[in-house]
Protein backbone atom coordinates (compact mmCIF):
# COMPACT_ATOMS: atom_id res chain seq x y z
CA UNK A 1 12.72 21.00 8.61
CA UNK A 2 13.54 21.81 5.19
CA UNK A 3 15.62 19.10 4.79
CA UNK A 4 13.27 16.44 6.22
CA UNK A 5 10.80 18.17 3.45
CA UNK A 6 12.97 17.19 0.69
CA UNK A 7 13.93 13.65 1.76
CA UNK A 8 9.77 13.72 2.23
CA UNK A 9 9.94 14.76 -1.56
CA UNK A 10 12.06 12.72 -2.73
CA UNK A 11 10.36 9.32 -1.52
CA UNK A 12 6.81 10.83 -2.93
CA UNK A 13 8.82 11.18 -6.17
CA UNK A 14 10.13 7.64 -6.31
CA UNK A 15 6.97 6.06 -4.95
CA UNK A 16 5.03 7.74 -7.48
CA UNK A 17 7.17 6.52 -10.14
CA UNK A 18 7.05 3.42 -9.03
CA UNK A 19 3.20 3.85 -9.13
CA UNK A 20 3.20 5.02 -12.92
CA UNK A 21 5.35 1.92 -13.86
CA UNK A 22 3.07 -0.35 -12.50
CA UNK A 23 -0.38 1.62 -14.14
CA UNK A 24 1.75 1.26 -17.57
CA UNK A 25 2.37 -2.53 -16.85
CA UNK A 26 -1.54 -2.58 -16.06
CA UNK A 27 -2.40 -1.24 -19.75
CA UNK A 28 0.29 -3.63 -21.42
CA UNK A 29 -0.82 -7.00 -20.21
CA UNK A 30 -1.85 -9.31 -23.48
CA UNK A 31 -3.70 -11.27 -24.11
CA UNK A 32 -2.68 -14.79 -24.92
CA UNK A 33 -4.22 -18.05 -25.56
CA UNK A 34 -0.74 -20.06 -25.36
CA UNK A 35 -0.74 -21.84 -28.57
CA UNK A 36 2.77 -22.66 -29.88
CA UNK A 37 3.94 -25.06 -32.44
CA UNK A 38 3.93 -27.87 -30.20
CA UNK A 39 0.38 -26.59 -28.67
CA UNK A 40 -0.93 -25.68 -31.93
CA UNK A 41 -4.76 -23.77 -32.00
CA UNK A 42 -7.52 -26.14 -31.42
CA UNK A 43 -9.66 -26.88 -34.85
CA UNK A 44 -12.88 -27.45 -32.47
CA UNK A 45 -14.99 -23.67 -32.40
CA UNK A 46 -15.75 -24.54 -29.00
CA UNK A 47 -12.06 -25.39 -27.49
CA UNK A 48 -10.92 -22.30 -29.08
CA UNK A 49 -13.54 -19.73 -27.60
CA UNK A 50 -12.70 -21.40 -24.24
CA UNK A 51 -8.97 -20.65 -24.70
CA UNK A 52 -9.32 -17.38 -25.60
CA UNK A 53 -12.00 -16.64 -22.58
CA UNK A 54 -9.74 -18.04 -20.47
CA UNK A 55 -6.85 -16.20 -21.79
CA UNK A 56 -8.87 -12.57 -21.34
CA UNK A 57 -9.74 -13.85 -17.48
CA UNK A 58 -6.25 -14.42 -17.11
CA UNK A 59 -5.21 -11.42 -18.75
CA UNK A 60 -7.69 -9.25 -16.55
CA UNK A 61 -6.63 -10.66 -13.51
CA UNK A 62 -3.03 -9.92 -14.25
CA UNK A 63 -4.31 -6.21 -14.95
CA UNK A 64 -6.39 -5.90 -12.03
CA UNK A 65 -3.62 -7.43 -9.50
CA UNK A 66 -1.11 -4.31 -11.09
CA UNK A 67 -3.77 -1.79 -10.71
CA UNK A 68 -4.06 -3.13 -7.29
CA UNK A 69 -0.25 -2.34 -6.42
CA UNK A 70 -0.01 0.76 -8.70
CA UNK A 71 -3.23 2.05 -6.31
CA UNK A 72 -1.30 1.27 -3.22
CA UNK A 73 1.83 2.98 -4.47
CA UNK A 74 -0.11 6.16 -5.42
CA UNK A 75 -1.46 5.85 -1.60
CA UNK A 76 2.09 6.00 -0.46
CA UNK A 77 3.10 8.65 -2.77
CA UNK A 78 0.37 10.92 -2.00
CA UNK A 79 0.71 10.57 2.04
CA UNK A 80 4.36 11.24 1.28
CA UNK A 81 3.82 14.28 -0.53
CA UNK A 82 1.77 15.60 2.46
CA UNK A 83 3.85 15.14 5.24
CA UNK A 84 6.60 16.67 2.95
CA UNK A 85 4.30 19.46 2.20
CA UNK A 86 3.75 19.77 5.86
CA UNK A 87 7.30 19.53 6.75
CA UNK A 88 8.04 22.67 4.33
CA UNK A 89 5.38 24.70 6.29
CA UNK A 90 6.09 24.36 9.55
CA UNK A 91 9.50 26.00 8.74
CA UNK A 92 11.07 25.32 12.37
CA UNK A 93 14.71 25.70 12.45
């Protein structure tokens, strides 16, 4: 069982990883209206507030949808982690 308690490890470890990459992608999403030289910023007050409230929807969206998968990888990670936890313990040979 000790091996299957390592392999058990070793998945928790890379799922968890993969978990942290995605909360770090979370915390670095921008946010960006989208204008460009050939889309310059809008002289109007109004069209510009509604660019850059649409931009922070956008950008919060894109957040929340990484959270979303970073949560689900944690999930995986942490039921990993018990079953290899369990696997150590039973210590059948």
């Amino acid at each position: 069982m000790r091996c299957v308690s390592i392999v058990f490890a070793v998945f928790a470890l890379v799922t968890g990883l993969k978990a942290a990459y995605h909360w770090y992608a979370a915390s670095e999403v921008t946010i960006d209206p989208g204008w460009t030289p050939a889309d310059p910023e809008p002289t109007d007050e109004e069209l510009k507030q509604l660019a850059w409230n649409v931009a922070i929807i956008r950008a919060a969206t894109e957040s929340a949808n990484l959270n979303k998968v970073a949560a689900r990888w944690t999930a995986a990670a942490v039921i990993l982690g018990a079953v290899s936890s369990v696997a150590g313990s039973l210590n059948l040979n």
